[in-house]
PDB file of N, CA and C in Angstrom:
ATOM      1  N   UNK A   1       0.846  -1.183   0.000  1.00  0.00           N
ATOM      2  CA  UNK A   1       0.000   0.000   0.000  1.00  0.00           C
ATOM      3  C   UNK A   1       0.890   1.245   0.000  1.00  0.00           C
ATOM      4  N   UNK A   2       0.280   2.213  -0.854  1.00  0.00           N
ATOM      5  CA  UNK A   2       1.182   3.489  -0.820  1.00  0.00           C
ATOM      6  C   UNK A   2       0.759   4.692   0.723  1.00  0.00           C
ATOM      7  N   UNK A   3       2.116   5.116   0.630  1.00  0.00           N
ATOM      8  CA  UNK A   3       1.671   5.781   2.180  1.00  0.00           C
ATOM      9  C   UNK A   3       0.924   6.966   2.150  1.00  0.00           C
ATOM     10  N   UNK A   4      -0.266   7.233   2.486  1.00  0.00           N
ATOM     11  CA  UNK A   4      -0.937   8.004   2.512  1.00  0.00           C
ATOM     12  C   UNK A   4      -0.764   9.412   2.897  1.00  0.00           C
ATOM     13  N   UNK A   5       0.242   9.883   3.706  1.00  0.00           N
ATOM     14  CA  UNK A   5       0.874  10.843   4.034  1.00  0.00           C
ATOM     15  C   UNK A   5       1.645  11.257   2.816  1.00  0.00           C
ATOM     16  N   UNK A   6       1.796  10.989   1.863  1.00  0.00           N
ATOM     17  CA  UNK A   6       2.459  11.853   0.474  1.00  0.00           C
ATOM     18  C   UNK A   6       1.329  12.242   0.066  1.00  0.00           C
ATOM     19  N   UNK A   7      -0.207  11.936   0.578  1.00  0.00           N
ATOM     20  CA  UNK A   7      -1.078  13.063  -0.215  1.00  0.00           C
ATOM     21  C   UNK A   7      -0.720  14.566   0.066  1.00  0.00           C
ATOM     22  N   UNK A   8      -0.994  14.800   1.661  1.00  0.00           N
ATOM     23  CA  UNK A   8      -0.681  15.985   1.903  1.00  0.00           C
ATOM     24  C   UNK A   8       0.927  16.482   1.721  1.00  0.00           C
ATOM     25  N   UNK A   9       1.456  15.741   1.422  1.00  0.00           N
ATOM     26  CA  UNK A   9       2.714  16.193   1.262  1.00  0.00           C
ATOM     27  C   UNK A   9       2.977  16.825  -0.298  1.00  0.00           C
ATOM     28  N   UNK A  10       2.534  16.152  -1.036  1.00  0.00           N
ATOM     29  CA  UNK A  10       2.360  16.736  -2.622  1.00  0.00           C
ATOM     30  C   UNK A  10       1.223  17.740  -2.740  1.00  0.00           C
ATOM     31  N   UNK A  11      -0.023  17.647  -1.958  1.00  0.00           N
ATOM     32  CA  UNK A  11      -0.782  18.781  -1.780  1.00  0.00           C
ATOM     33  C   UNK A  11      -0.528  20.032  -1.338  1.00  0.00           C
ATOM     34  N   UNK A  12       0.582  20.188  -0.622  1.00  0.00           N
ATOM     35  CA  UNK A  12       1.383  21.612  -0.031  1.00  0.00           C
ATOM     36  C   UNK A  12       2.234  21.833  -0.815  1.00  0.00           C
ATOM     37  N   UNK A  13       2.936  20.935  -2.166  1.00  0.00           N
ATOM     38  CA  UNK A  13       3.710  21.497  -2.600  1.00  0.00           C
ATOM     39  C   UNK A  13       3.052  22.025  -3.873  1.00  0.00           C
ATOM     40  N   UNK A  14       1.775  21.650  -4.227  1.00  0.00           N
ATOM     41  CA  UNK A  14       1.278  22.102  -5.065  1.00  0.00           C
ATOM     42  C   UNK A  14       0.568  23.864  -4.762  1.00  0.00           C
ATOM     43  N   UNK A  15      -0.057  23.492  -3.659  1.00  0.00           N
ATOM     44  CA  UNK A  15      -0.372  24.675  -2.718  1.00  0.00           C
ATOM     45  C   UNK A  15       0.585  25.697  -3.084  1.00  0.00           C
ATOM     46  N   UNK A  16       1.778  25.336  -2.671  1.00  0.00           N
ATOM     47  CA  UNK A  16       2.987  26.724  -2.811  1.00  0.00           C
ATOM     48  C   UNK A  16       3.212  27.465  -3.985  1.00  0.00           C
ATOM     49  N   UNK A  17       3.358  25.777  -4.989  1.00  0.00           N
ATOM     50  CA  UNK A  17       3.156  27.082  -6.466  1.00  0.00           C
ATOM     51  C   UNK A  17       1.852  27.600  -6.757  1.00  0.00           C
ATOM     52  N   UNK A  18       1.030  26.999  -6.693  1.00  0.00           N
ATOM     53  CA  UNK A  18      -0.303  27.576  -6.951  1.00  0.00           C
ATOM     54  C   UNK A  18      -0.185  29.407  -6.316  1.00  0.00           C
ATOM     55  N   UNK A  19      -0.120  29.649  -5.122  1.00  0.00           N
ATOM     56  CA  UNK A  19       0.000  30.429  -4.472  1.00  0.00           C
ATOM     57  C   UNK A  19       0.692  31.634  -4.692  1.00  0.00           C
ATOM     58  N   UNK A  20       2.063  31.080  -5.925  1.00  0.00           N
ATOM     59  CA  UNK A  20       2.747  32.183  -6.213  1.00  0.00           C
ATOM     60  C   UNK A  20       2.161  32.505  -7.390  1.00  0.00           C
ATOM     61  N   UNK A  21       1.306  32.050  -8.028  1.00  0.00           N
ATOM     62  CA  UNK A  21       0.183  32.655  -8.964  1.00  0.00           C
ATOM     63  C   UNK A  21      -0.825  32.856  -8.912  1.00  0.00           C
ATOM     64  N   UNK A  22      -1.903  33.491  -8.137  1.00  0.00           N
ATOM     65  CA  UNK A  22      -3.481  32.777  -7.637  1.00  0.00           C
ATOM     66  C   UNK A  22      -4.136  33.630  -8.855  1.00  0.00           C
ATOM     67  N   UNK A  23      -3.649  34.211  -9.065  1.00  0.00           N
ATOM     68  CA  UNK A  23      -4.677  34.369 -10.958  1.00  0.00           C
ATOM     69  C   UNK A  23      -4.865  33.134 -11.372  1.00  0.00           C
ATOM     70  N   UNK A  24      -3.792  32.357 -11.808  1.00  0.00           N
ATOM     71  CA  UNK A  24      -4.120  31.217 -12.807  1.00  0.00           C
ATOM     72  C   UNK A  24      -5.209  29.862 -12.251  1.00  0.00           C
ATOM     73  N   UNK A  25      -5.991  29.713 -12.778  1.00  0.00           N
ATOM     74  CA  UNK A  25      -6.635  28.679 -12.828  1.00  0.00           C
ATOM     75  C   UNK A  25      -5.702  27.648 -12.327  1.00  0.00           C
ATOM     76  N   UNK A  26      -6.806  26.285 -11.620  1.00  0.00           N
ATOM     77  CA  UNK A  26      -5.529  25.021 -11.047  1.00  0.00           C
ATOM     78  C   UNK A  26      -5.560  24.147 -12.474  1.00  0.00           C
ATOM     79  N   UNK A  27      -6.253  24.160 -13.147  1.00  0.00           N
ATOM     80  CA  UNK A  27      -5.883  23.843 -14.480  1.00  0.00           C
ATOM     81  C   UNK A  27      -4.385  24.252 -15.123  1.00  0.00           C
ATOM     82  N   UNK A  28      -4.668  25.281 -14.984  1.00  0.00           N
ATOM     83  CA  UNK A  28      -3.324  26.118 -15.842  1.00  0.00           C
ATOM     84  C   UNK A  28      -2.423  25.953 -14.884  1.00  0.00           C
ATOM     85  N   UNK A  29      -2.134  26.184 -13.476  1.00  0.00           N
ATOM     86  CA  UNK A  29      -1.442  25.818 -12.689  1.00  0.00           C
ATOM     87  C   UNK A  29      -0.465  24.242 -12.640  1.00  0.00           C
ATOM     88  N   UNK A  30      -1.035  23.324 -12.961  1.00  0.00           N
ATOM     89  CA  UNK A  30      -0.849  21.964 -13.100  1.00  0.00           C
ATOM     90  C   UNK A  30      -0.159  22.099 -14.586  1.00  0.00           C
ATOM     91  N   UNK A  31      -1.133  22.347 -15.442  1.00  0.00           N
ATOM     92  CA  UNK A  31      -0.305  22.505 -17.047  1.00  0.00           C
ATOM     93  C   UNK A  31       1.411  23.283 -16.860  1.00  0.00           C
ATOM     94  N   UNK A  32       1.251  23.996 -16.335  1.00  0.00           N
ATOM     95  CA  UNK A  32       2.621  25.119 -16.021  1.00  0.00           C
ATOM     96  C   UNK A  32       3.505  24.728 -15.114  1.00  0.00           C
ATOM     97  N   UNK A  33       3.006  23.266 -14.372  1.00  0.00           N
ATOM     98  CA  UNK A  33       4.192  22.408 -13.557  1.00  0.00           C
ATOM     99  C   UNK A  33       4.485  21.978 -14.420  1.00  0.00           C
ATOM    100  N   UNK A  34       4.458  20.912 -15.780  1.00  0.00           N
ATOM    101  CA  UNK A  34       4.559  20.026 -16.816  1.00  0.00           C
ATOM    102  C   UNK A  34       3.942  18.867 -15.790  1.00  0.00           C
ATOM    103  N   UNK A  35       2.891  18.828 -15.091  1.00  0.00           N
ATOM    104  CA  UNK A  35       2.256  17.579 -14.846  1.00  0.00           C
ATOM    105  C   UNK A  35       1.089  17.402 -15.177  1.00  0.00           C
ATOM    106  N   UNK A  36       0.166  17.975 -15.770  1.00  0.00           N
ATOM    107  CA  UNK A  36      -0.584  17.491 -16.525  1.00  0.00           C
ATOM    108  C   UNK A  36      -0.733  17.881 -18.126  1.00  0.00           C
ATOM    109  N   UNK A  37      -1.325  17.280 -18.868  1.00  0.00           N
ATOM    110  CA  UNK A  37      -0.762  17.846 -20.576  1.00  0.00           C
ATOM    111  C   UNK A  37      -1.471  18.690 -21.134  1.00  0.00           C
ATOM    112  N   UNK A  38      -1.261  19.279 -21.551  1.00  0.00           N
ATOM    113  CA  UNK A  38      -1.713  20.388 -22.153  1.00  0.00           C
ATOM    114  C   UNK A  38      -2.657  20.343 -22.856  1.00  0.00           C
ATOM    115  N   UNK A  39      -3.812  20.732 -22.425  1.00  0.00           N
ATOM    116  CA  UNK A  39      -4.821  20.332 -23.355  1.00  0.00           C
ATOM    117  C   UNK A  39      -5.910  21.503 -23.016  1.00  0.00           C
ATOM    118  N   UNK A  40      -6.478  22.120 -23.660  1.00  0.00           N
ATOM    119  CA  UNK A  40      -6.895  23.234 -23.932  1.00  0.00           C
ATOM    120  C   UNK A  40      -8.220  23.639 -22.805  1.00  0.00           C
ATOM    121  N   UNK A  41      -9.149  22.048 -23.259  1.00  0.00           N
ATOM    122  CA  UNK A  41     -10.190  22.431 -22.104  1.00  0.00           C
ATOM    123  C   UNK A  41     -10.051  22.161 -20.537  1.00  0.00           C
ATOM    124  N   UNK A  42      -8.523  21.637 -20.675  1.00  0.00           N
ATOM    125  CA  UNK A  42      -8.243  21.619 -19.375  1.00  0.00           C
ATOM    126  C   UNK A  42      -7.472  23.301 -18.649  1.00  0.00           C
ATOM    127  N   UNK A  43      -6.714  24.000 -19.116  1.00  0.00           N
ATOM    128  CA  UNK A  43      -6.246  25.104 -19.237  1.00  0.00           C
ATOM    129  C   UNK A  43      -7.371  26.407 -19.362  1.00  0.00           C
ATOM    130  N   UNK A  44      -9.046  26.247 -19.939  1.00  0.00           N
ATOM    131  CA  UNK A  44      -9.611  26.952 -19.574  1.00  0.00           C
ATOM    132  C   UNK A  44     -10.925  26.580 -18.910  1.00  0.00           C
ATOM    133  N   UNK A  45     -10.749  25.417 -18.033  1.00  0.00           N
ATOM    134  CA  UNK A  45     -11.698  25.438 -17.105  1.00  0.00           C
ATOM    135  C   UNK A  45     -11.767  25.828 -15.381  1.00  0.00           C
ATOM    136  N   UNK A  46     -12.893  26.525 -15.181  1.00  0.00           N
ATOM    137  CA  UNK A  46     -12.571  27.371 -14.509  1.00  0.00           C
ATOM    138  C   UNK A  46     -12.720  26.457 -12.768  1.00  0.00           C
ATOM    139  N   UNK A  47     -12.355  27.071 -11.585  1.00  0.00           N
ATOM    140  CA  UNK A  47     -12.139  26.582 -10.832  1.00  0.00           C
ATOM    141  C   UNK A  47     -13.552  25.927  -9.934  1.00  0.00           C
ATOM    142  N   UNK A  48     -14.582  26.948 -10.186  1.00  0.00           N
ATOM    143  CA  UNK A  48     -15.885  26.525  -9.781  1.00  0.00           C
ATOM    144  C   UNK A  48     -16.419  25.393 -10.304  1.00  0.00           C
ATOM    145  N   UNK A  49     -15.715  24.927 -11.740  1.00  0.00           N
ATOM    146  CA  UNK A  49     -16.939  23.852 -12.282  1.00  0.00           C
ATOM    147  C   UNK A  49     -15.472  22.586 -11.764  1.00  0.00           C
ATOM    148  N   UNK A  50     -14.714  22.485 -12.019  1.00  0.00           N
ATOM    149  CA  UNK A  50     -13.379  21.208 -11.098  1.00  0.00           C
ATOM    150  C   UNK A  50     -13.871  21.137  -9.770  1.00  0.00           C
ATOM    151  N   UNK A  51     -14.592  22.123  -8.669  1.00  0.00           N
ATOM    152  CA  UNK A  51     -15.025  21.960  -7.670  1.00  0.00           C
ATOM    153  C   UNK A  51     -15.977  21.369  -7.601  1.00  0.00           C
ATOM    154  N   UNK A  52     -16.903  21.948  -8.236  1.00  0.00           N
ATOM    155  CA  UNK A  52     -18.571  21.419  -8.952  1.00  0.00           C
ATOM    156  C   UNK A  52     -18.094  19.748  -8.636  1.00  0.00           C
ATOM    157  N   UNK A  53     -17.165  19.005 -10.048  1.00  0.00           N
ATOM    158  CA  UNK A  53     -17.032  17.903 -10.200  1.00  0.00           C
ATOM    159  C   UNK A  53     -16.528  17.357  -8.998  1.00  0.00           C
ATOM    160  N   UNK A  54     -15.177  17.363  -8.601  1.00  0.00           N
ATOM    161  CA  UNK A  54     -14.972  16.857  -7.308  1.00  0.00           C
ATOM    162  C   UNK A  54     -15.808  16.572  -6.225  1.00  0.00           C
ATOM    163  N   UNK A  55     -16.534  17.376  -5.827  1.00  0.00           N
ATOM    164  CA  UNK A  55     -17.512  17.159  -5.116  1.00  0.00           C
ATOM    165  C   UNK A  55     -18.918  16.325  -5.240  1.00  0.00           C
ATOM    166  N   UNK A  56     -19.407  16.157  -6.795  1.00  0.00           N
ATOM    167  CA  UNK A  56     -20.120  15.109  -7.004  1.00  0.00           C
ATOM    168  C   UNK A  56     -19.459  13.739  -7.481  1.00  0.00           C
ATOM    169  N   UNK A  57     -18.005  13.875  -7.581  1.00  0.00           N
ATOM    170  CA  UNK A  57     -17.400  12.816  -7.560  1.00  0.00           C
ATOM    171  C   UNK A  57     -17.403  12.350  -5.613  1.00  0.00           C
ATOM    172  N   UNK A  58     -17.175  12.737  -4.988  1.00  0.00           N
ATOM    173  CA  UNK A  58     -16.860  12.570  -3.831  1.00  0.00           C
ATOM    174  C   UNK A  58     -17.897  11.966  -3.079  1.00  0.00           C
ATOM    175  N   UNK A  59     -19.016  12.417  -3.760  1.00  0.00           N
ATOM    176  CA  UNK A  59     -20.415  12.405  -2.948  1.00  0.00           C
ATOM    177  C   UNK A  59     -20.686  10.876  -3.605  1.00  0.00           C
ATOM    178  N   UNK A  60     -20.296  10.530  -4.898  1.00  0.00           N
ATOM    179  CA  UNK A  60     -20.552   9.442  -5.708  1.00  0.00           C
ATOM    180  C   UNK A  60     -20.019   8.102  -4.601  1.00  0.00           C
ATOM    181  N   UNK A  61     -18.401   8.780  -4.393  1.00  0.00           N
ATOM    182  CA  UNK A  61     -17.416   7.640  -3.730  1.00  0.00           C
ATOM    183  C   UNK A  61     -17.993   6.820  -2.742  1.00  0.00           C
ATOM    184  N   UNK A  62     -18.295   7.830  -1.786  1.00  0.00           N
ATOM    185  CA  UNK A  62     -18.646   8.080  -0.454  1.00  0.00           C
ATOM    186  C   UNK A  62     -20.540   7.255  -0.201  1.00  0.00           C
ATOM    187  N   UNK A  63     -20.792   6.806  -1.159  1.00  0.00           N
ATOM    188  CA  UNK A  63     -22.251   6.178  -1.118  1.00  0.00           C
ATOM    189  C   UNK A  63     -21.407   4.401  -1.336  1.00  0.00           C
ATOM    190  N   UNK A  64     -20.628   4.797  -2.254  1.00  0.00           N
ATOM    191  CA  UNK A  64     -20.203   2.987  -2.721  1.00  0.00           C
ATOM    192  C   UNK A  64     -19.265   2.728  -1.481  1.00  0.00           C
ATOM    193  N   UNK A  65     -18.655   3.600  -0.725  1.00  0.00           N
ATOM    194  CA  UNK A  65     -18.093   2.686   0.243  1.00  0.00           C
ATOM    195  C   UNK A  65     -19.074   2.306   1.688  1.00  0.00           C
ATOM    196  N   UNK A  66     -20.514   2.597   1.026  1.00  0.00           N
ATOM    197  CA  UNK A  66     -21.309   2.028   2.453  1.00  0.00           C
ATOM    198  C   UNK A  66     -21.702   0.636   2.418  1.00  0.00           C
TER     199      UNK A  66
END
């Protein structure tokens, strides 16, 4: 099993750069690490609708693990 403590550990380091740009979208943010690829509707989607999703992803998860 992978150790679960590198979530938050890669989550703060993402945090930091994010932070030294908070204009950019976490789309564009991620594209501008070179970790995710460049792809257009990822670069202009905005942060409300990735929240939107996450959260009905989450809500999805969170029923199948009952």
């Amino acid at each position: 099993m992978r150790d679960p403590k590198r979530i938050n550990r890669i989550l703060k380091e993402i945090e930091k750069a994010w932070n030294d740009y908070p204009d950019q979208r976490f789309g564009q943010t991620l594209i501008n690490l070179g970790i995710a690829p460049d792809e257009l509707w990822f670069w202009r989607m905005e942060d409300d609708e990735l929240e939107k999703g996450l959260k009905e992803y989450n809500k999805k998860m969170s029923k199948k693990k009952k």
